[in-house]
C-alpha atoms as a PDB file:
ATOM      1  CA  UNK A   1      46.526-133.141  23.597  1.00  0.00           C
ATOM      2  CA  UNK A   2      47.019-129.959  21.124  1.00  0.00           C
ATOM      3  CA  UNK A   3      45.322-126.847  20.597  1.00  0.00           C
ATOM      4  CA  UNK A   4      41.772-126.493  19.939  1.00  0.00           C
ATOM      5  CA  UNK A   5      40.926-126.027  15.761  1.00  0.00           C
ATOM      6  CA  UNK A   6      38.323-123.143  15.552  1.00  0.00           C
ATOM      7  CA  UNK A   7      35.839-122.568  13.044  1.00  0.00           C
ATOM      8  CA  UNK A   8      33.495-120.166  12.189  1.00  0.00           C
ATOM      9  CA  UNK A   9      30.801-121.353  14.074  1.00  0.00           C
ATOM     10  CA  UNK A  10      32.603-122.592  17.441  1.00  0.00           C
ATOM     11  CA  UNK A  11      34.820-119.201  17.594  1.00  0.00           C
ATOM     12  CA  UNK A  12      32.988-116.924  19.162  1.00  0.00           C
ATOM     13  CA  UNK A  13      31.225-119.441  21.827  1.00  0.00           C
ATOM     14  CA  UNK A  14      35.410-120.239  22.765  1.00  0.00           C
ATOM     15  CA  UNK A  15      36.970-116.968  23.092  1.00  0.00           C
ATOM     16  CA  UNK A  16      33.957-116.123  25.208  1.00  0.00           C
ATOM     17  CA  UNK A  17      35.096-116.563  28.765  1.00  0.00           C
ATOM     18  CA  UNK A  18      38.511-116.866  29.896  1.00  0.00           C
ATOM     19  CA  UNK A  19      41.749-116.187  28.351  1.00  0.00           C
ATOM     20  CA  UNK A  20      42.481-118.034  24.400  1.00  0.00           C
ATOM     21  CA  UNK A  21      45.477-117.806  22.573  1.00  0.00           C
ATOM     22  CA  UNK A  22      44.241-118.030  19.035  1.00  0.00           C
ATOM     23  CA  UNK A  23      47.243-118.941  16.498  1.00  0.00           C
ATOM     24  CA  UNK A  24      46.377-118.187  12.549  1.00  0.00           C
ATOM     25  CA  UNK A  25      48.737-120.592  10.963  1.00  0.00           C
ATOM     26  CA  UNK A  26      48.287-121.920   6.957  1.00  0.00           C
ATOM     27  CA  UNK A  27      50.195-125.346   6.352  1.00  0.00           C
ATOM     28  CA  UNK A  28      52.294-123.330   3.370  1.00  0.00           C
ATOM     29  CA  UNK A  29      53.613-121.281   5.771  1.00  0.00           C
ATOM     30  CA  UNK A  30      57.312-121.737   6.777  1.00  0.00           C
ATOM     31  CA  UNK A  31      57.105-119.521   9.450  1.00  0.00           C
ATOM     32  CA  UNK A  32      53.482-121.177  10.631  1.00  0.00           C
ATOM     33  CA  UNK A  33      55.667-124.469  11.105  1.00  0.00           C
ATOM     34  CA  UNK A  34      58.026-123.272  13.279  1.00  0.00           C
ATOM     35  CA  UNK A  35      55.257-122.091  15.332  1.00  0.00           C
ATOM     36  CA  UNK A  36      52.774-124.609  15.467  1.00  0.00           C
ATOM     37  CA  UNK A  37      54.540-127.231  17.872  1.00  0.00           C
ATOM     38  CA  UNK A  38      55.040-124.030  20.478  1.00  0.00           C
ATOM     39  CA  UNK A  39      51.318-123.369  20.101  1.00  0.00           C
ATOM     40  CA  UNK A  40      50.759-126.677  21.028  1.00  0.00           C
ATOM     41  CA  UNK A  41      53.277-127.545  23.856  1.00  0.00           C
ATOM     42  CA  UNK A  42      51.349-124.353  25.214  1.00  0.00           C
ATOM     43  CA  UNK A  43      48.191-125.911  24.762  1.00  0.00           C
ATOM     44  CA  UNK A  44      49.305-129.085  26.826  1.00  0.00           C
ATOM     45  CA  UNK A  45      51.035-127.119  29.358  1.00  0.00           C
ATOM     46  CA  UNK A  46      48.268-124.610  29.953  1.00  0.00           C
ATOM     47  CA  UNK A  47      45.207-127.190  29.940  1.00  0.00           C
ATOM     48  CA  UNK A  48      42.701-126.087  32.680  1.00  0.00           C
ATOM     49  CA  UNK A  49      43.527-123.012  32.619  1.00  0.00           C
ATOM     50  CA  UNK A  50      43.959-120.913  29.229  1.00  0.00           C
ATOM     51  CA  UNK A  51      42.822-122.430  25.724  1.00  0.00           C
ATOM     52  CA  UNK A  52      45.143-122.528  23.094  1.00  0.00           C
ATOM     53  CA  UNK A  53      43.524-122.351  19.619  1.00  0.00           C
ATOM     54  CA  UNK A  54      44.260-122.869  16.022  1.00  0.00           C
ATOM     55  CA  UNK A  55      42.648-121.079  12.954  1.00  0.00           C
ATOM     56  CA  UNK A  56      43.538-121.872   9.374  1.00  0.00           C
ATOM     57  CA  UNK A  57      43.315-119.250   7.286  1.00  0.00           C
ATOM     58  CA  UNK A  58      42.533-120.948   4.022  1.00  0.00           C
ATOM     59  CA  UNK A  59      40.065-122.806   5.685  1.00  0.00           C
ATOM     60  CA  UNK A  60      38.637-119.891   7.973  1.00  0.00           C
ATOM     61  CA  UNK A  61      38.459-116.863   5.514  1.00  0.00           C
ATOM     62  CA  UNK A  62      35.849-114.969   7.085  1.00  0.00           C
ATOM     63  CA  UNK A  63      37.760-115.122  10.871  1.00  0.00           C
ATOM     64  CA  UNK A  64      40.831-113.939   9.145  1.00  0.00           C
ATOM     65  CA  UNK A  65      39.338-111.126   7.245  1.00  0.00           C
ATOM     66  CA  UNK A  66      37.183-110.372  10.490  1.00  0.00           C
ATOM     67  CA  UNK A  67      40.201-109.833  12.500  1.00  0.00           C
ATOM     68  CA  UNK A  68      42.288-108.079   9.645  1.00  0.00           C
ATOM     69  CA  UNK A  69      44.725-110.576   9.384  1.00  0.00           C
ATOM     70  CA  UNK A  70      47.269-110.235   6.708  1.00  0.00           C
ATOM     71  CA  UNK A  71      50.745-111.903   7.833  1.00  0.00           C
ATOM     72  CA  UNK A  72      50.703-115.055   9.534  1.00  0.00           C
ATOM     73  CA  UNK A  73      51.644-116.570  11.956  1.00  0.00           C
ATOM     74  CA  UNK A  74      49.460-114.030  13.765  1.00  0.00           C
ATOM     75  CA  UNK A  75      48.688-114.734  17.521  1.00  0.00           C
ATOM     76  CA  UNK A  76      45.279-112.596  18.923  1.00  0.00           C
ATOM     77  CA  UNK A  77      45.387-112.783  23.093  1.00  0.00           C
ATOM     78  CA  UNK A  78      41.313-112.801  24.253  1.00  0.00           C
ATOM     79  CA  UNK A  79      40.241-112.345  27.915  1.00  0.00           C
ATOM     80  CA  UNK A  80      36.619-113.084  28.070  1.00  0.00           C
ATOM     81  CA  UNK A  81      35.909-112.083  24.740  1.00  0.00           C
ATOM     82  CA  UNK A  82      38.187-108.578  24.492  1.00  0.00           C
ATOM     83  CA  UNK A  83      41.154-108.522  22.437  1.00  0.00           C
ATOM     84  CA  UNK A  84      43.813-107.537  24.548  1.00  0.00           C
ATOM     85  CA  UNK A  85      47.125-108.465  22.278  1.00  0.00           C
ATOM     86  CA  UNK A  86      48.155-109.141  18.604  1.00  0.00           C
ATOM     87  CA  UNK A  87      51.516-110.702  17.942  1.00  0.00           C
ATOM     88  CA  UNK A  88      52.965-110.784  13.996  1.00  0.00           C
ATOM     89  CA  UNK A  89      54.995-113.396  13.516  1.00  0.00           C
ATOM     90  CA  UNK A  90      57.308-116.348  15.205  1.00  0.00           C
ATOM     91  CA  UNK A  91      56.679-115.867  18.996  1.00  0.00           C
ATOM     92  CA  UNK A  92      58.293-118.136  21.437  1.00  0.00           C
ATOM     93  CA  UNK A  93      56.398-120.042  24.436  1.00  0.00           C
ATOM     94  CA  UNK A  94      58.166-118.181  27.296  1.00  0.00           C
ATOM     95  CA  UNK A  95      57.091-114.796  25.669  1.00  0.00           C
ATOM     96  CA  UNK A  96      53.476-115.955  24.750  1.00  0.00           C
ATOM     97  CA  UNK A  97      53.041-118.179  28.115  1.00  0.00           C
ATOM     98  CA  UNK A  98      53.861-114.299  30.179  1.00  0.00           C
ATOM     99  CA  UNK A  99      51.486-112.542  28.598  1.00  0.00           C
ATOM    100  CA  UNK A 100      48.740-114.930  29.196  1.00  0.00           C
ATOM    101  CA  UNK A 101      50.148-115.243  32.967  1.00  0.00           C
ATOM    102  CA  UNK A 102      50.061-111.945  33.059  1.00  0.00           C
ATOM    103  CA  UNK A 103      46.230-111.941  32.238  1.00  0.00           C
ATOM    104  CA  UNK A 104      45.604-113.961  34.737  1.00  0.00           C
ATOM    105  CA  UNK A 105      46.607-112.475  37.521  1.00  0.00           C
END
C-alpha cells in the first residue's frame, strides 16, 4: 500500500471528509525523494484512519497553482475539507504523524 495519487478531478471529493495529508512532490526534486518513502510509510501506517495523498506538480498544475504552491516538497494538512496546516519542505513522519494525531483527537 502507498499514498493515494490525486488529480484534478478526484481532489476535492478526497480531502472532503476526514483528515488527508496531501504531499506535492515532482520526481526532479531531490528534496521530494527524500520525502516520498515517509509519505508513504505514513500512508501504510495510518490506513483506516487518515489518507495520505500524493500530487505531482508537473502533472497537477492547476492544484498547485490553486493552493499557491511554489517550493516543494509542500505538505497541506485537511480536516474535512479546511486547511488547517502547510509544511515547506523535508518533514519527518514523527512530526507529520502528531499533527494529524493531533487532529484527531
Amino acid at each position: 500500500m502507498s499514498a493515494t495519487a490525486l488529480t484534478n478531478q478526484t481532489f476535492n471529493d478526497q480531502i472532503q471528509s476526514g483528515i488527508t495529508l496531501v504531499d506535492f512532490w515532482a520526481p526532479w526534486c531531490g528534496p521530494c525523494r527524500i520525502q516520498l518513502p515517509i509519505i508513504h510509510q505514513l500512508a501504510d501506517e495510518l490506513k483506516g484512519k487518515a489518507t495520505i495523498a500524493t500530487i505531482n506538480v508537473d502533472e497537477q498544475t492547476e492544484l498547485a497553482t490553486r493552493f499557491g504552491i511554489r517550493s516543494i516538497p509542500a505538505l497541506l494538512l485537511f480536516q474535512d475539507g479546511k486547511l488547517m496546516d502547510t509544511m515547506i519542505g523535508v518533514n519527518q513522519k514523527d512530526v507529520l504523524e502528531a499533527k494529524i494525531l493531533k487532529l484527531m483527537n
